[in-house]
N, C-alpha and C. Protein backbone atom coordinates (compact mmCIF):
# COMPACT_ATOMS: atom_id res chain seq x y z
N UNK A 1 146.37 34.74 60.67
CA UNK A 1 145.05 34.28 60.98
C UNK A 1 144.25 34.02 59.71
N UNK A 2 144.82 34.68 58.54
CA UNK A 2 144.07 34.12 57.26
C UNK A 2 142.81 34.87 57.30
N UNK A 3 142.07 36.10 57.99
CA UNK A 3 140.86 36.62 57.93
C UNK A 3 140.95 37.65 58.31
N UNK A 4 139.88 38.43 57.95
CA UNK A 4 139.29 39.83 58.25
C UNK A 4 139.31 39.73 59.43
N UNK A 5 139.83 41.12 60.05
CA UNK A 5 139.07 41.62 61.50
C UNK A 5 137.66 41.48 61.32
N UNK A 6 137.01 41.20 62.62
CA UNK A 6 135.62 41.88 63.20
C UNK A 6 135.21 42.55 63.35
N UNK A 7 134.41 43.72 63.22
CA UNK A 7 134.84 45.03 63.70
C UNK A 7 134.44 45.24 65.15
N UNK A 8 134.11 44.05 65.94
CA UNK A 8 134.50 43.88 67.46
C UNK A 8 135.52 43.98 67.97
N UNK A 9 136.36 43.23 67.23
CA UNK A 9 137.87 43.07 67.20
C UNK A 9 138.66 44.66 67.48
N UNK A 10 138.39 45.06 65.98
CA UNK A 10 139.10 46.77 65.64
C UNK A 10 138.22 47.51 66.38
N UNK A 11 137.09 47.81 66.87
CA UNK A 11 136.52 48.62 68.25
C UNK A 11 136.91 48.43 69.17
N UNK A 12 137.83 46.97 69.91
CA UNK A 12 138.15 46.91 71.24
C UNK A 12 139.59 48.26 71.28
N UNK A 13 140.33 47.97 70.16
CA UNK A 13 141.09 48.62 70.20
C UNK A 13 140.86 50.42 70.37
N UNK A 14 140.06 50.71 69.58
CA UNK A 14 139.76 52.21 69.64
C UNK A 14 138.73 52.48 70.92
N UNK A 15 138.19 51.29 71.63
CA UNK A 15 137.83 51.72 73.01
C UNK A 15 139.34 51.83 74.14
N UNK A 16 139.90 51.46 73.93
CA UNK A 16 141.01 51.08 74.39
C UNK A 16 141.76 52.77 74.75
N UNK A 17 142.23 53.47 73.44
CA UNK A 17 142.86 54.09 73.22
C UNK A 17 141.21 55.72 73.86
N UNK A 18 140.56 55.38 73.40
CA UNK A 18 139.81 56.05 74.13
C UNK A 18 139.26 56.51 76.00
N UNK A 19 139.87 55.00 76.52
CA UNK A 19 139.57 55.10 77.75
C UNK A 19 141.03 56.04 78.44
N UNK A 20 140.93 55.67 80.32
CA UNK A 20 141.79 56.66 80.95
C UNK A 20 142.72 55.48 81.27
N UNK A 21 142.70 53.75 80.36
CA UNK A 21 143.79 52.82 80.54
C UNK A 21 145.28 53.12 79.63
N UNK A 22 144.96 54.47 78.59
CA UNK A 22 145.79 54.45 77.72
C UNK A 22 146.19 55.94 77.72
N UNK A 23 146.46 56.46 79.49
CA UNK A 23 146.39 57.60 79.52
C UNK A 23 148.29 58.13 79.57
N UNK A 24 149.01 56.89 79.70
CA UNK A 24 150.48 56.94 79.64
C UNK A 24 151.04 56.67 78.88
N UNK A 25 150.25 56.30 77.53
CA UNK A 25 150.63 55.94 76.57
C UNK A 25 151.08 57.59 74.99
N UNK A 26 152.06 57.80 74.61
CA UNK A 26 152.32 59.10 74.01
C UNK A 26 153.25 58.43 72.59
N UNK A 27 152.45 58.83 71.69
CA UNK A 27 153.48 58.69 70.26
C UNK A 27 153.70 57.64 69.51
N UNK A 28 152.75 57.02 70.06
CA UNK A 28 152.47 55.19 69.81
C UNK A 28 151.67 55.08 68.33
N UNK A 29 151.62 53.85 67.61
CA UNK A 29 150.86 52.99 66.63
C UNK A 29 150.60 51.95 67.13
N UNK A 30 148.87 51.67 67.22
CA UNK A 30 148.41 50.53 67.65
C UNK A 30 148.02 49.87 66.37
N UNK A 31 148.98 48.73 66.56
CA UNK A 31 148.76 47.83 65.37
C UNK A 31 147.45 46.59 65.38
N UNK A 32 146.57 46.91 64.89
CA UNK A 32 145.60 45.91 64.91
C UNK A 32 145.21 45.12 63.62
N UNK A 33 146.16 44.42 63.67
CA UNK A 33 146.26 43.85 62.05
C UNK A 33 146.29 41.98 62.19
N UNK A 34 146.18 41.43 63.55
CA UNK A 34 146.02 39.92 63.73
C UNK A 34 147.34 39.12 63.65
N UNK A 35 148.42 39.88 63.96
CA UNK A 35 149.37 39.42 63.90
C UNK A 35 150.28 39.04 62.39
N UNK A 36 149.71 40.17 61.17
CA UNK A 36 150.45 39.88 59.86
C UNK A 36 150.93 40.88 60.03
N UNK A 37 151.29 41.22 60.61
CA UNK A 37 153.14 41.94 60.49
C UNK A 37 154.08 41.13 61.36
N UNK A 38 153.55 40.41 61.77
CA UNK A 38 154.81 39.28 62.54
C UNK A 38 154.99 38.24 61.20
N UNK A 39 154.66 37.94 60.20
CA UNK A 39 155.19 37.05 59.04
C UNK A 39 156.21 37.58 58.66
């Protein structure tokens, strides 16, 4: 993407991991990096 996160962007994620949608989730890394680790 060539740019900085938003920090809209990187808050969706840590609302995310905060709510009861990420309650089956165990041992994980949420990568919020815009897709530069797929290069």
């Amino acid at each position: 993407m060539k740019r900085l996160g938003k920090s809209e962007e990187i808050a969706s994620g840590f609302i995310f991991l905060a709510s009861d949608e990420s309650s089956f989730m165990t041992g994980t890394a949420l990568e919020i990096d815009g897709g530069y680790l797929m290069q």
